[in-house]
N, C-alpha and C. Protein backbone atom coordinates (compact mmCIF):
# COMPACT_ATOMS: atom_id res chain seq x y z
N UNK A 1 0.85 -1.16 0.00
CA UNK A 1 0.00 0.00 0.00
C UNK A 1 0.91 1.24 0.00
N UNK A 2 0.98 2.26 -0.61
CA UNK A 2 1.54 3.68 -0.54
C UNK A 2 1.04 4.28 0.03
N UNK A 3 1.87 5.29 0.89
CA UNK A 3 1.38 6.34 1.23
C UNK A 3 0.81 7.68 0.56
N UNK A 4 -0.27 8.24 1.57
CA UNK A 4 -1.03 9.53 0.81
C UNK A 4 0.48 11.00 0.74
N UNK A 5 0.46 11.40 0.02
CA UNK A 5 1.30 12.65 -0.23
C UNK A 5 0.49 13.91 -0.26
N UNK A 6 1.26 15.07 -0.28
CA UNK A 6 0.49 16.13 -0.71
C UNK A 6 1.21 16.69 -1.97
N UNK A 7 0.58 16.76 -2.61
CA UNK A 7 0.58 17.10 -4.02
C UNK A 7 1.67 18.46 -4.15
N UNK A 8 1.03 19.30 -3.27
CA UNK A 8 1.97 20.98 -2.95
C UNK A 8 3.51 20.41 -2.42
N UNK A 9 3.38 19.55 -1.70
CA UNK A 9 4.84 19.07 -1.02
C UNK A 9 5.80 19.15 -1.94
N UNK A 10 5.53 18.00 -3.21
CA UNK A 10 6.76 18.38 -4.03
C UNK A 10 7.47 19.42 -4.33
N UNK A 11 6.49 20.35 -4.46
CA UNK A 11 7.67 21.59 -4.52
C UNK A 11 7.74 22.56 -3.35
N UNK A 12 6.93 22.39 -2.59
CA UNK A 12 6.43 23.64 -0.87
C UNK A 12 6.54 22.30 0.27
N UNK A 13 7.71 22.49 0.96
CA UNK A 13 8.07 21.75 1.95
C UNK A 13 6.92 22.55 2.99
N UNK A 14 6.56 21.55 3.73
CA UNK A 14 5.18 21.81 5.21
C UNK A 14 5.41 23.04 5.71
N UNK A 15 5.11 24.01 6.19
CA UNK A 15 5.60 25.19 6.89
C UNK A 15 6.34 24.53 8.57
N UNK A 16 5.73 23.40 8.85
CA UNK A 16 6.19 23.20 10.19
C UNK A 16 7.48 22.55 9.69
N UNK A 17 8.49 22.33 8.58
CA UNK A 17 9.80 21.76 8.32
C UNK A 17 10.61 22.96 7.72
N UNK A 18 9.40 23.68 6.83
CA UNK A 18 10.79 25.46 6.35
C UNK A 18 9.70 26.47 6.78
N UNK A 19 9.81 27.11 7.56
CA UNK A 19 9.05 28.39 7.71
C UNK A 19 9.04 29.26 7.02
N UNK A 20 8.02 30.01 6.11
CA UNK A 20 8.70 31.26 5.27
C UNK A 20 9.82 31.79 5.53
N UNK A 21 9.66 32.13 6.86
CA UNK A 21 10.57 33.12 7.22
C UNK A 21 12.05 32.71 7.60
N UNK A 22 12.42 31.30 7.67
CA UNK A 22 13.27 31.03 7.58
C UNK A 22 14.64 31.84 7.22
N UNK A 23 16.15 31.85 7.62
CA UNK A 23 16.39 33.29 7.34
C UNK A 23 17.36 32.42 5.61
N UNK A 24 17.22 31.56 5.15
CA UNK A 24 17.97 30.59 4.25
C UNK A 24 16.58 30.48 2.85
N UNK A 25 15.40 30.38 3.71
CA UNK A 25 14.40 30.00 3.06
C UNK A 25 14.54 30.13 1.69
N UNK A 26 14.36 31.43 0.72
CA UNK A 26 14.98 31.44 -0.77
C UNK A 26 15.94 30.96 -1.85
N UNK A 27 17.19 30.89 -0.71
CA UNK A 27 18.28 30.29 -0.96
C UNK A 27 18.22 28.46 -0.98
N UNK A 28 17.20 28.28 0.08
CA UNK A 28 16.83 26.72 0.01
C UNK A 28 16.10 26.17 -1.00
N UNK A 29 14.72 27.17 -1.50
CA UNK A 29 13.84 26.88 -2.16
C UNK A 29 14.74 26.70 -4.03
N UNK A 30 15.83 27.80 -3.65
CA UNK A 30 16.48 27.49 -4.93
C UNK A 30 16.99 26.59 -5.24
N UNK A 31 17.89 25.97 -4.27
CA UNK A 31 18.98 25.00 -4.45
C UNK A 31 17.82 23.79 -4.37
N UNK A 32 16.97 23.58 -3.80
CA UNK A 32 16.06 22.41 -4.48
C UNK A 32 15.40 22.07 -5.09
N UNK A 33 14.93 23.44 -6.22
CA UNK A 33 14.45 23.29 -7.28
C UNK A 33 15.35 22.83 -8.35
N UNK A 34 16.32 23.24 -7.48
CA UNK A 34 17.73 23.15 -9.16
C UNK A 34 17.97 21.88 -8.92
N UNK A 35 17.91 20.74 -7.63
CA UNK A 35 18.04 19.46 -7.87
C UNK A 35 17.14 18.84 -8.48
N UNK A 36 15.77 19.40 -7.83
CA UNK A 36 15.05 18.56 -9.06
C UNK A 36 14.81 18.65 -10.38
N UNK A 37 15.04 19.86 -11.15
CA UNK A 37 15.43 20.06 -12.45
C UNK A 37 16.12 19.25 -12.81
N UNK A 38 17.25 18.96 -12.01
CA UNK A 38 18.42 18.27 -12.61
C UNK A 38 18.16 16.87 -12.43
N UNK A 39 17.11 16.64 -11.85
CA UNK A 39 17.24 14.73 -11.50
C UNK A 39 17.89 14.51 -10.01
N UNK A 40 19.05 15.47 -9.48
CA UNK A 40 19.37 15.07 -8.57
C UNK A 40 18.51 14.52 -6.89
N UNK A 41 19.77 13.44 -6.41
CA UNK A 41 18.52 13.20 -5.28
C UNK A 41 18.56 14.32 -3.90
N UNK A 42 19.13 15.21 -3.94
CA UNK A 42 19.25 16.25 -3.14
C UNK A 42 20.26 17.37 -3.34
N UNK A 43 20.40 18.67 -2.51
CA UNK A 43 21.32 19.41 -2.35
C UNK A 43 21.99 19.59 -1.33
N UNK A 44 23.18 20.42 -1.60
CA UNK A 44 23.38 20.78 0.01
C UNK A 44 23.15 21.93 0.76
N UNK A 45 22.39 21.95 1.30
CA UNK A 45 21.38 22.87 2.46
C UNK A 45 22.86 24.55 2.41
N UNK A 46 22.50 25.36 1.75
CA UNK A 46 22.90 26.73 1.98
C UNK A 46 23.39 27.22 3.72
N UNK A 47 22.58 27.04 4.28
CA UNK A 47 23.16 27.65 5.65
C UNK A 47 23.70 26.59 6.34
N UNK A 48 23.29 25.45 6.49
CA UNK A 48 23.91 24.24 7.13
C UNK A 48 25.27 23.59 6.85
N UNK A 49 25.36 23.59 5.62
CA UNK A 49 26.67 22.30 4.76
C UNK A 49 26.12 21.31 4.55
N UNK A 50 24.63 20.83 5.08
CA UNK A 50 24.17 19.49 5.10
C UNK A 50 23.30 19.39 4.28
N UNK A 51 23.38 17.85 3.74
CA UNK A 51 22.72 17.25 2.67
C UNK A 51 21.16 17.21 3.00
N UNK A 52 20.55 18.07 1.96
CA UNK A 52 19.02 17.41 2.07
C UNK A 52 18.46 17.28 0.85
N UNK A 53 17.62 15.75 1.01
CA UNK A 53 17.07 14.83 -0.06
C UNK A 53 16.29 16.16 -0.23
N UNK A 54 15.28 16.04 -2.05
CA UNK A 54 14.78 16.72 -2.19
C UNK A 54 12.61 15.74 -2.44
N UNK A 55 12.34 16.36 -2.76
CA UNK A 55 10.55 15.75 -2.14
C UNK A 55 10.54 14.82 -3.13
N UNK A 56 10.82 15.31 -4.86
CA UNK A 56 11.03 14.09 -5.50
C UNK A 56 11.75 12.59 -5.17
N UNK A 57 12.57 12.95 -4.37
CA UNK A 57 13.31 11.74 -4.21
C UNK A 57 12.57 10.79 -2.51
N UNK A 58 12.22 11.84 -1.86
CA UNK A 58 11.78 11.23 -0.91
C UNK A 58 10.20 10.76 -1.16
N UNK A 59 9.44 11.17 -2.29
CA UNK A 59 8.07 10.61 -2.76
C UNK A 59 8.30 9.06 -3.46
N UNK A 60 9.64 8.66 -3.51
CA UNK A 60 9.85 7.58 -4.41
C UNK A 60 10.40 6.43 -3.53
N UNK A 61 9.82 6.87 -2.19
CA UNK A 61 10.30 6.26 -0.87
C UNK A 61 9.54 5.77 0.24
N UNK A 62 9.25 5.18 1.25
CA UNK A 62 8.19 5.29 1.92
C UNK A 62 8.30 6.16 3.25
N UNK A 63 7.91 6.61 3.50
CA UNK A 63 8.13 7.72 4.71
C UNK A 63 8.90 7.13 5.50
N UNK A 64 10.04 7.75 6.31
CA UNK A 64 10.68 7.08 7.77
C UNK A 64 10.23 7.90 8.87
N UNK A 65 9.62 8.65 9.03
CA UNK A 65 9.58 9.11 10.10
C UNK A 65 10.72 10.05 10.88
N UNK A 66 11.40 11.02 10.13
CA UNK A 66 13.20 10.93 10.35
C UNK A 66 12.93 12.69 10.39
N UNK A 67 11.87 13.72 10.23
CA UNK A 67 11.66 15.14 9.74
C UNK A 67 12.64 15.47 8.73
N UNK A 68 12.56 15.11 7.59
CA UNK A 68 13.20 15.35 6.32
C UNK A 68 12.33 16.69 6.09
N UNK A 69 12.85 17.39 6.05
CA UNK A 69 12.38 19.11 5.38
C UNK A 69 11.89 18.98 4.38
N UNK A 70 12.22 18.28 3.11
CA UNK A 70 11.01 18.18 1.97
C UNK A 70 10.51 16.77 2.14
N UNK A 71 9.80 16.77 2.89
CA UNK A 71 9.27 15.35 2.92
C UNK A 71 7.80 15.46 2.29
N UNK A 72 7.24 14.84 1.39
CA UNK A 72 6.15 15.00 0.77
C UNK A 72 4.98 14.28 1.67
N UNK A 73 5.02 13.93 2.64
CA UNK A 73 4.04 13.25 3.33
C UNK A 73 3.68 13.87 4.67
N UNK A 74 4.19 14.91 4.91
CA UNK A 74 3.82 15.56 5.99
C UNK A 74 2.48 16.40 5.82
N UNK A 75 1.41 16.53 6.55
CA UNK A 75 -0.01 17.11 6.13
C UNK A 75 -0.51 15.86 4.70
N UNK A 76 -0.20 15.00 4.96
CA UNK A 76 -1.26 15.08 3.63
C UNK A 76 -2.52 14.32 4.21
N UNK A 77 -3.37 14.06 3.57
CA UNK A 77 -4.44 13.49 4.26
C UNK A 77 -4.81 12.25 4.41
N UNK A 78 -5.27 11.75 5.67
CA UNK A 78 -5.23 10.18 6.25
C UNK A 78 -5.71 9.61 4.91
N UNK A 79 -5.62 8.25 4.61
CA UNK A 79 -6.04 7.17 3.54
C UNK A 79 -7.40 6.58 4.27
N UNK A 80 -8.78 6.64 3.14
CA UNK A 80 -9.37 6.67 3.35
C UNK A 80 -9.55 4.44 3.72
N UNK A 81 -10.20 4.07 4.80
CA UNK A 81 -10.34 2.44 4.23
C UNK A 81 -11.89 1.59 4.07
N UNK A 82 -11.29 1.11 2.95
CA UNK A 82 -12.83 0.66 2.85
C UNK A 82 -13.38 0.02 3.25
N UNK A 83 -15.08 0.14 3.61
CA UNK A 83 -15.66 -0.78 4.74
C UNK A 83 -16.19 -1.90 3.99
């Protein structure tokens, strides 16, 4: 069974993982658009030095539970089951 995603995730990480206001935020939103343009499976995080997967790559995954900043499964909505 897969998990539910949110559709916005792929490219708008949850506000509770990047806050707008973040003081990197732009600089982040860039460098992980440009990985996923490129295919890559992540960048390296502008203010940190550290590697972060990008939503494409973590949608092709099953959630760990680990707060990955673009994690595409954060908010999305419970799976409905059938009765």
């Amino acid at each position: 069974m897969t998990q539910p995603i949110r559709i916005e995730g792929l490219r708008t990480p949850h506000p509770s993982r990047l806050p707008p206001d973040h003081p990197f935020h732009d600089e982040i939103m860039a460098a992980h658009l440009a990985a996923c343009e490129n295919g890559d499976m992540g960048y390296v995080d502008p203010g940190t030095g550290l590697f972060a997967m990008t939503a494409l790559y973590l949608a092709s995954r099953p959630c760990c539970d680990r707060g990955c900043r673009h994690c595409p499964y954060v908010g999305a909505p419970e799976r409905q089951t059938d009765l």
